[in-house]
Protein backbone atom coordinates (compact mmCIF):
# COMPACT_ATOMS: atom_id res chain seq x y z
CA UNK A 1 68.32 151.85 105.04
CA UNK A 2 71.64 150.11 106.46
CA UNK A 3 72.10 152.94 108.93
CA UNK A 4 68.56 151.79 109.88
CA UNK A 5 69.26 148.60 110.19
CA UNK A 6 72.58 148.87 111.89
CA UNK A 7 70.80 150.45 114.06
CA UNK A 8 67.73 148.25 114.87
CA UNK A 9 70.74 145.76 115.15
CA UNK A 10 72.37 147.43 118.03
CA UNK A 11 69.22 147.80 120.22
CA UNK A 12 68.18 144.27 119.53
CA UNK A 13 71.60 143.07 120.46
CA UNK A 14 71.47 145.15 123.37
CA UNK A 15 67.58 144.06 124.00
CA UNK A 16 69.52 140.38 123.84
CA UNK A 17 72.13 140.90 126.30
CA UNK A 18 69.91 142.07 128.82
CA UNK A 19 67.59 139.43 128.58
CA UNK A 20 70.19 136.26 128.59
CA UNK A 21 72.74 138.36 130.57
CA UNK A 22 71.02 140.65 132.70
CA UNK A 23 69.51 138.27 134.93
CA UNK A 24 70.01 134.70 136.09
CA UNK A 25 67.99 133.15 133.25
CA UNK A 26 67.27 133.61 129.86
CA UNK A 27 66.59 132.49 126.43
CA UNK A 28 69.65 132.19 123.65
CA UNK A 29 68.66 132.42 120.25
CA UNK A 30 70.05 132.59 116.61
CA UNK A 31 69.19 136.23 116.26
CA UNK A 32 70.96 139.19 117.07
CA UNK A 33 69.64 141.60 114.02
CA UNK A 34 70.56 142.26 111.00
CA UNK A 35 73.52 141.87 109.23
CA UNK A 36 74.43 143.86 105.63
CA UNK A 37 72.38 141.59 103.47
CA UNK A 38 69.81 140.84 105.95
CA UNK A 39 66.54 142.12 105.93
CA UNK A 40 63.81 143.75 108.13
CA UNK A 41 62.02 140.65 108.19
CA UNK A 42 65.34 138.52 109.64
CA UNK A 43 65.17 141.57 112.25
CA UNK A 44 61.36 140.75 112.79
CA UNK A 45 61.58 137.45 113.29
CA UNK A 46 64.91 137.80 115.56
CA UNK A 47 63.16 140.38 118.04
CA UNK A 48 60.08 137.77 117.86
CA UNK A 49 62.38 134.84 118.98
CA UNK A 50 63.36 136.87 122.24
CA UNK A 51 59.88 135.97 123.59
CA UNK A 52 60.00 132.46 124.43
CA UNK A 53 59.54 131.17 127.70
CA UNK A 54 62.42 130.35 129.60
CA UNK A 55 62.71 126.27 130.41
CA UNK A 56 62.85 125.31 133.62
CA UNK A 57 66.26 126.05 134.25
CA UNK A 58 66.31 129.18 133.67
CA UNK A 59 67.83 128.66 129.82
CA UNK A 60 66.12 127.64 126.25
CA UNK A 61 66.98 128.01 122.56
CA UNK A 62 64.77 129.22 119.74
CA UNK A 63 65.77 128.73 116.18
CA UNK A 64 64.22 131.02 113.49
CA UNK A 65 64.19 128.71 110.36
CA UNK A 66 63.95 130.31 106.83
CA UNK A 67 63.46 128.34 103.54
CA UNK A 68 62.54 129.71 100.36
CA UNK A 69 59.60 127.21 98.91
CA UNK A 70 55.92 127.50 99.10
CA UNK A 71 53.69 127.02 101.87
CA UNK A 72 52.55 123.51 102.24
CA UNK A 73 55.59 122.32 99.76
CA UNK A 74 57.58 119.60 100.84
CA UNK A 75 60.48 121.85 102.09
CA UNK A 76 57.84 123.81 104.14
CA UNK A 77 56.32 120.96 105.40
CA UNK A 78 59.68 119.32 106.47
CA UNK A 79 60.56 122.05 108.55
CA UNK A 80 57.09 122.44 110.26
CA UNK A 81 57.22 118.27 110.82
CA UNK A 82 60.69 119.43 113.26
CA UNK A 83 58.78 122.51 114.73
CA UNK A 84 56.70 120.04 115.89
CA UNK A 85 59.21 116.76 117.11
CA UNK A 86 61.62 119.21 118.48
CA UNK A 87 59.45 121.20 121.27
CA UNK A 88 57.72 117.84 122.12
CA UNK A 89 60.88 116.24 122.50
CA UNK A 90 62.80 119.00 124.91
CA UNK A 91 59.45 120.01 126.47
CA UNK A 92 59.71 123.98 125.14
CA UNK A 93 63.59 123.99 125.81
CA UNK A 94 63.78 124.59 122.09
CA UNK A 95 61.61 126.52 120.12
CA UNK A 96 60.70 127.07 116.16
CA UNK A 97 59.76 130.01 113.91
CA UNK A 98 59.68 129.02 110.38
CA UNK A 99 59.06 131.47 107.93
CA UNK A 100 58.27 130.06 104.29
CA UNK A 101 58.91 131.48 100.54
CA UNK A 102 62.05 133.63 101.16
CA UNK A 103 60.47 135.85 104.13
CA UNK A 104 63.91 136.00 105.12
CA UNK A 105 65.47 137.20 101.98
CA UNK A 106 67.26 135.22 99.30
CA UNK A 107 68.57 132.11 99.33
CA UNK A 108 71.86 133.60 99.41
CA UNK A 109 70.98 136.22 102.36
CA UNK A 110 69.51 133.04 104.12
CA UNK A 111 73.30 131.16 103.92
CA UNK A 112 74.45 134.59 105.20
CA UNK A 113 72.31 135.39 107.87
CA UNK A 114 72.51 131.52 109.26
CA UNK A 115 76.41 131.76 109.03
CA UNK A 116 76.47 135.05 111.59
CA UNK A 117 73.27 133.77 113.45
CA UNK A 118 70.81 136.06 112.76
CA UNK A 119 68.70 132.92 111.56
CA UNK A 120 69.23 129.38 113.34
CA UNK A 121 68.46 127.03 110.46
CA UNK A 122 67.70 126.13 106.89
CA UNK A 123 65.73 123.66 104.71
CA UNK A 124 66.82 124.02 101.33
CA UNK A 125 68.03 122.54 97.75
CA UNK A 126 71.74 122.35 97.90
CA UNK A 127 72.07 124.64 94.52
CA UNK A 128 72.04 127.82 95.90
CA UNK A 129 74.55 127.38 98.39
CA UNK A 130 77.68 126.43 96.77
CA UNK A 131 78.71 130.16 96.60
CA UNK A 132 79.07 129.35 100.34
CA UNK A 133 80.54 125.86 100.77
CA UNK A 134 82.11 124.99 97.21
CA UNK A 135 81.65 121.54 97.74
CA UNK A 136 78.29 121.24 97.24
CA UNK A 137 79.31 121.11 93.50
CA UNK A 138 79.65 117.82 93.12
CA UNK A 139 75.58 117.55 93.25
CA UNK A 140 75.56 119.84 90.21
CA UNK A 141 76.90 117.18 88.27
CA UNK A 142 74.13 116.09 86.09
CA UNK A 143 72.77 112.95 86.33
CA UNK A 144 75.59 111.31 89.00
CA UNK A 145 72.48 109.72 90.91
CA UNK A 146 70.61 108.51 87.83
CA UNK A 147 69.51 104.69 88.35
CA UNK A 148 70.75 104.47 91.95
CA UNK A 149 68.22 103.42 95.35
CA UNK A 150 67.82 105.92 97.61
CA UNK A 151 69.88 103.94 100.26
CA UNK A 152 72.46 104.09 98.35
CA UNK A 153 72.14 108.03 97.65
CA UNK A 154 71.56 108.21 101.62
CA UNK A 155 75.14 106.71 102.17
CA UNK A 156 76.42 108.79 99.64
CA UNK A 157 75.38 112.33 101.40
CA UNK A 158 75.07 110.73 105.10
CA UNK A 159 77.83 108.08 105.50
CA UNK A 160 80.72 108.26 102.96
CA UNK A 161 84.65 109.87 102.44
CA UNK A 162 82.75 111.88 100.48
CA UNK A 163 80.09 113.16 103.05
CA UNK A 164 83.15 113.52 105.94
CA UNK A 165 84.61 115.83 103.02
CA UNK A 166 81.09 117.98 102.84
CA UNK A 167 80.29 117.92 106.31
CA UNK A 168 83.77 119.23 107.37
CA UNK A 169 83.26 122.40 104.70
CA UNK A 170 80.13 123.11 106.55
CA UNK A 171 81.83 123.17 109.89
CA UNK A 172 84.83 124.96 109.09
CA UNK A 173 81.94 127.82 107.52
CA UNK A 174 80.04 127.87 110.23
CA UNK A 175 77.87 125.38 109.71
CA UNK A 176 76.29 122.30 111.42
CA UNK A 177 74.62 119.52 108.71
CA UNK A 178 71.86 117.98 110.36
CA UNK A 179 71.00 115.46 107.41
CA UNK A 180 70.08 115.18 103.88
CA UNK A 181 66.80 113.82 103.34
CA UNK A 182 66.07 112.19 99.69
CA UNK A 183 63.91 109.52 98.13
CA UNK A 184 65.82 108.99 94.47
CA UNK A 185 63.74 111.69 92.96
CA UNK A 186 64.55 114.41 91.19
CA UNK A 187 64.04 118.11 89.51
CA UNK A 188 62.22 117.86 86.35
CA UNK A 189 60.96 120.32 83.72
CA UNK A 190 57.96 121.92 82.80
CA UNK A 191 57.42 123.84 79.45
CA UNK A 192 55.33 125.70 76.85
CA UNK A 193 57.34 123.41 74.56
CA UNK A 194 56.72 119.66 73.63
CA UNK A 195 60.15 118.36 74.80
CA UNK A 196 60.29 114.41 73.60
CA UNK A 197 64.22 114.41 72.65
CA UNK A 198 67.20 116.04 73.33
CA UNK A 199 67.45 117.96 70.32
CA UNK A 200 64.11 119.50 71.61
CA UNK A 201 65.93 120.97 74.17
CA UNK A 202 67.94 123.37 72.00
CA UNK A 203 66.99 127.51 71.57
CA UNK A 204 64.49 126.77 74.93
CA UNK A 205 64.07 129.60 77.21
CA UNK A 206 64.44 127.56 80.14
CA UNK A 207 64.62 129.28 83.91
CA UNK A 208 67.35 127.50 85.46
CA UNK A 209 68.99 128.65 89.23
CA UNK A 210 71.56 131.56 89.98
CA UNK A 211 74.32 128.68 89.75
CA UNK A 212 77.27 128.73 87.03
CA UNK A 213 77.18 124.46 87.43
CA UNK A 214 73.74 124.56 86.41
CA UNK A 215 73.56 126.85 83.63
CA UNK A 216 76.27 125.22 81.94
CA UNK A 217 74.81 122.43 81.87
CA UNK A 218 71.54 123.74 79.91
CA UNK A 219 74.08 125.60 77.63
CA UNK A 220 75.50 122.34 76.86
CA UNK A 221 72.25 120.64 76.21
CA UNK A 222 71.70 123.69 73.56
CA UNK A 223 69.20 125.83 75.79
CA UNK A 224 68.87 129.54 76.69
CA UNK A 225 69.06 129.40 80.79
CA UNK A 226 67.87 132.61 82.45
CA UNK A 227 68.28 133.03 86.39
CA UNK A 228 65.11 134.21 87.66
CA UNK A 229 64.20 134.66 90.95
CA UNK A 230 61.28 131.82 92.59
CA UNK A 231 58.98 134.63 93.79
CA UNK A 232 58.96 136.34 90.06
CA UNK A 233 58.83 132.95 87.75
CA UNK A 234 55.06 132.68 87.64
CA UNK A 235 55.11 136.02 86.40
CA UNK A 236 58.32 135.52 84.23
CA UNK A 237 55.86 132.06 82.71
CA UNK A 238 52.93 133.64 82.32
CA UNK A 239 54.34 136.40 80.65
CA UNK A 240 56.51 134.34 78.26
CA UNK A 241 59.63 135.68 79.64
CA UNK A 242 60.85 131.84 79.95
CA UNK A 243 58.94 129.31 78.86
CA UNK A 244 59.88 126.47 81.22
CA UNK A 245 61.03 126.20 84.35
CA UNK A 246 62.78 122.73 86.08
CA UNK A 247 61.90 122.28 89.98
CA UNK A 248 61.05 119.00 91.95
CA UNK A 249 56.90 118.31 91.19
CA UNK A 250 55.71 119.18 94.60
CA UNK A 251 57.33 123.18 94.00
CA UNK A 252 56.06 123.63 90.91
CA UNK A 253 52.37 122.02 91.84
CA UNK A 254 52.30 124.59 94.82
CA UNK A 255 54.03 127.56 93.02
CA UNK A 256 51.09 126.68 90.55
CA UNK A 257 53.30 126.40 87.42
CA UNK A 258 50.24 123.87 85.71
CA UNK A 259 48.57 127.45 85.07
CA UNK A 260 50.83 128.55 82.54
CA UNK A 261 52.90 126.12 81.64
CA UNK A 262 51.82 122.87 79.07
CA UNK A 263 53.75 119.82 79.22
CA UNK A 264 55.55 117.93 82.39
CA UNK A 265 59.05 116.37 81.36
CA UNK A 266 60.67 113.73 83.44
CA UNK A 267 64.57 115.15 82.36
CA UNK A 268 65.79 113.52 85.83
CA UNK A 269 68.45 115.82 85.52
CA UNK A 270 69.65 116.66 89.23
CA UNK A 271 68.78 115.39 92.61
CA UNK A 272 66.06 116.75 94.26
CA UNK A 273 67.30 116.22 98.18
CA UNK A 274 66.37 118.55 101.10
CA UNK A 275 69.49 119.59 103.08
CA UNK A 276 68.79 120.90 106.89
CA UNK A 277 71.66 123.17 108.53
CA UNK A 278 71.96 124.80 111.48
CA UNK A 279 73.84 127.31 112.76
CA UNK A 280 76.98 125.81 114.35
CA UNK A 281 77.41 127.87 117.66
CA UNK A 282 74.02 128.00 118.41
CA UNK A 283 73.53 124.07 118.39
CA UNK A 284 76.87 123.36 120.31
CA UNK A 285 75.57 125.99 122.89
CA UNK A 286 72.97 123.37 124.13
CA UNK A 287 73.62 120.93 126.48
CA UNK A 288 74.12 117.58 125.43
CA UNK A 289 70.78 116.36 126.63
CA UNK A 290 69.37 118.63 124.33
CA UNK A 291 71.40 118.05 121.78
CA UNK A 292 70.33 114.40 121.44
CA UNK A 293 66.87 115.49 121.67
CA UNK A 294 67.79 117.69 118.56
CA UNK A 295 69.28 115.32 116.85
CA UNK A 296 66.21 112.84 117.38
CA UNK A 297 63.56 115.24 115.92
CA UNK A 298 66.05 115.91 113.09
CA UNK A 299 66.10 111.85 112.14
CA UNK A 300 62.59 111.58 112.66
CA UNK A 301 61.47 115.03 110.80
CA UNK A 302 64.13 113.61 107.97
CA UNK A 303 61.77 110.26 107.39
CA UNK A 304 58.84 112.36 107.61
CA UNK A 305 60.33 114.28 104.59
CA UNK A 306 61.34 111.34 103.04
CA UNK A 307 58.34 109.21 103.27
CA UNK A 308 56.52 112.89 101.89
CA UNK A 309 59.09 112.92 98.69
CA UNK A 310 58.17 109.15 97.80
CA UNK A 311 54.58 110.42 97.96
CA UNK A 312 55.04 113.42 95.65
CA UNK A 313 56.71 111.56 92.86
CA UNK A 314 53.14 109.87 92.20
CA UNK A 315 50.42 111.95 94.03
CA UNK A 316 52.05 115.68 92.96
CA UNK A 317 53.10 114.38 89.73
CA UNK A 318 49.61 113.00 89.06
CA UNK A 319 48.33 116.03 90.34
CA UNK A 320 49.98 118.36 88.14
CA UNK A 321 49.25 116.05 84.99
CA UNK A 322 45.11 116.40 86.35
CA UNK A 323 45.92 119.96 86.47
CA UNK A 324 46.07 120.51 82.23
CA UNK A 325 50.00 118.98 81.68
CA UNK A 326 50.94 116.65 79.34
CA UNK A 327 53.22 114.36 80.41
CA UNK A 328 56.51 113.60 78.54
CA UNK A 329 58.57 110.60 80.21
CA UNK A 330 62.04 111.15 78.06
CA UNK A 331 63.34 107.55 76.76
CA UNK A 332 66.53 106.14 78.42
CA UNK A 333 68.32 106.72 75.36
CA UNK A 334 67.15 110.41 75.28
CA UNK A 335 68.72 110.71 78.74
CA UNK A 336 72.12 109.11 78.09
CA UNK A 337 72.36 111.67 75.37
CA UNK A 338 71.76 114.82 77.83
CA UNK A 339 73.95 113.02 80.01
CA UNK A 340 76.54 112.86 77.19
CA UNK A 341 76.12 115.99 76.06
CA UNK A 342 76.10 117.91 79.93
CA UNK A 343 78.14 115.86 82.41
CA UNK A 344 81.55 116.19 81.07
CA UNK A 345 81.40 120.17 80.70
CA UNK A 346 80.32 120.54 84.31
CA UNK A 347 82.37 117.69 86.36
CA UNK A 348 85.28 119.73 83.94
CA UNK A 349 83.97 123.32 85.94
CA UNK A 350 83.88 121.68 89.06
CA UNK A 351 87.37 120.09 88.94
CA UNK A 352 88.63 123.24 88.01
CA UNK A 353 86.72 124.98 91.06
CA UNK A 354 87.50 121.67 94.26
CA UNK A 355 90.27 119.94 92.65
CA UNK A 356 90.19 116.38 91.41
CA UNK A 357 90.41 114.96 95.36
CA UNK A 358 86.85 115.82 96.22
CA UNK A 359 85.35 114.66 93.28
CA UNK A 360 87.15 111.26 93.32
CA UNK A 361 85.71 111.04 96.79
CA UNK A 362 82.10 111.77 95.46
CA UNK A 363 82.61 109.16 92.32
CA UNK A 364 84.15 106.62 94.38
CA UNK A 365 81.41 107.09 97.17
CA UNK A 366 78.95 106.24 94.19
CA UNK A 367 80.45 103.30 93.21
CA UNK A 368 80.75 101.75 96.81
């Protein structure tokens, strides 16, 4: 299978040269095949992106955008919202794919393939890419946002010492942050389990993200946390392989968790923001017209997503609670103890992992 793909990698790349090289025009784009960890449908999508019509100057730019939520989710939605700004906006000099619910592979082969190209850009949760630019951490610490607007969240991740920190690991990895787009909500829980105190939260199979940050934390509160991946947690519910699950409410409305799953729990645990990325090279290969028309549909597409997240804390939580849950909402008190009993054990992991300079920036940033 890699030999295959090494393969399919060459002629593509060779497919690409021809067509941006081999005459006076052509069409640059963030695919060149497949990389080890890739996957045949990066390789689809990349041959797919060769087809775009040239602008008229002979050049254009097609990103193919992965992310790994449902169709119709928030995430999804987001990135079809810049599909749409961006093409407007440079009159088909850029061009979108998007391709929904991990068509592209894993989070992790996502980061991967974005890094060497093969994909232009992301819309994701932060979580699963701190394997890839450690700072991200500092979001795992639970409950840091708790009580605080979403302007002042916004200036935290878009305007801060902290955010020159982040946004200066993405670039040095390859990485171009377009924005973080937030509303002050957050992931909660749903469960098989009544869940009104924090005690309730100990011995409970909960599915919790591939991320050390956030499994400690669960450990701490006294749960069970199992990695599971998205595409197999209906299953992994249903089943009674985990019995809950914590996601932001539009996810686990589309993913359909209300099916098999009993109660809704506002935990307010982590932040629920979408982060969009690009691939660095590919973006500074535009001109700078472009580029401002980029960055446009990437401000406007981020208030879209925004204005959407505000909606989904009342119209997808609703939704889910007309669906068959019961809704929990955990006492202040109840919270201050999870934060009591969780914070300290993971700021301690991610000290230990960035050093105490990066998380003084984040803390301070907070305070501001």
């Amino acid at each position: 299978m890699k030999m295959k793909k090494a393969m399919m990698s060459l002629l593509l790349a060779g497919c690409l040269c021809f067509t941006a090289c081999g005459s006076g025009s052509g069409s640059t784009t963030a695919a060149a095949g497949t990389t080890a960890g890739g996957n045949d449908a990066a390789t689809t999508a990349a041959a797919e992106g060769t087809t775009a019509a040239p602008a008229a100057d002979g050049e254009n730019y097609h990103y193919i955008m992965g992310h790994g939520a449902a169709e119709k989710s928030i995430g999804d939605l987001y990135c079809l919202k810049f599909k749409e700004l961006v093409e407007e906006k440079t009159g088909g000099v850029v061009t979108v794919d998007v391709y929904s619910g991990s068509q592209l592979g894993t989070y992790g082969e996502m980061m991967q393939s974005l890094q060497t190209g093969d994909i232009g850009g992301m819309i994701f949760q932060p979580s699963p890419a701190v394997s890839f630019v450690p700072e991200l951490a500092v979001l795992d610490i639970p409950y840091a946002f708790l009580g605080c607007t979403q302007e002042q969240i916004d200036k935290v991740l878009n305007d801060s010492e902290f955010s020159k920190i982040l946004y200066d690991s993405f670039d040095k990895s390859g990485y171009k942050v377009m924005s973080f787009a937030q509303a002050a909500t957050f992931r909660e829980v749903t469960s098989k389990k009544e869940l009104k105190t924090a005690e309730d939260f100990k011995g409970l199979n909960i599915r919790t993200l591939e991320n050390n940050n956030h499994i400690a934390f669960w450990k701490a509160v006294g749960a069970n946390p199992t990695p599971v991946a998205f595409n197999e947690l209906y299953l992994s519910l249903q089943q009674g392989l985990v019995d809950a699950q914590e996601n932001p409410y539009d996810t686990a409305l589309n993913a359909g968790f209300a099916e098999v799953q009993s109660y809704l729990v506002d935990t307010h645990h982590i932040l629920y923001p979408n982060l969009f990325i690009v691939n660095k090279a590919l973006y500074e290969s535009m001109p700078a017209e472009v580029q401002a028309q980029f960055d446009e549909a990437a401000e406007e597409a981020k208030t879209y997503a925004e204005n959407l997240m505000k909606e989904s804390a009342e119209t997808d939580k609703q939704a889910l609670i007309d669906a068959g849950l019961t809704y929990i909402e955990l006492p202040d008190s109840e919270l201050q103890k999870m934060k009591d009993m969780g914070t300290e054990t993971v700021e301690k992991l991610v000290r230990e992992a960035l050093g105490d300079a990066t998380v003084d920036a984040f803390k301070n940033s907070l305070a501001q």
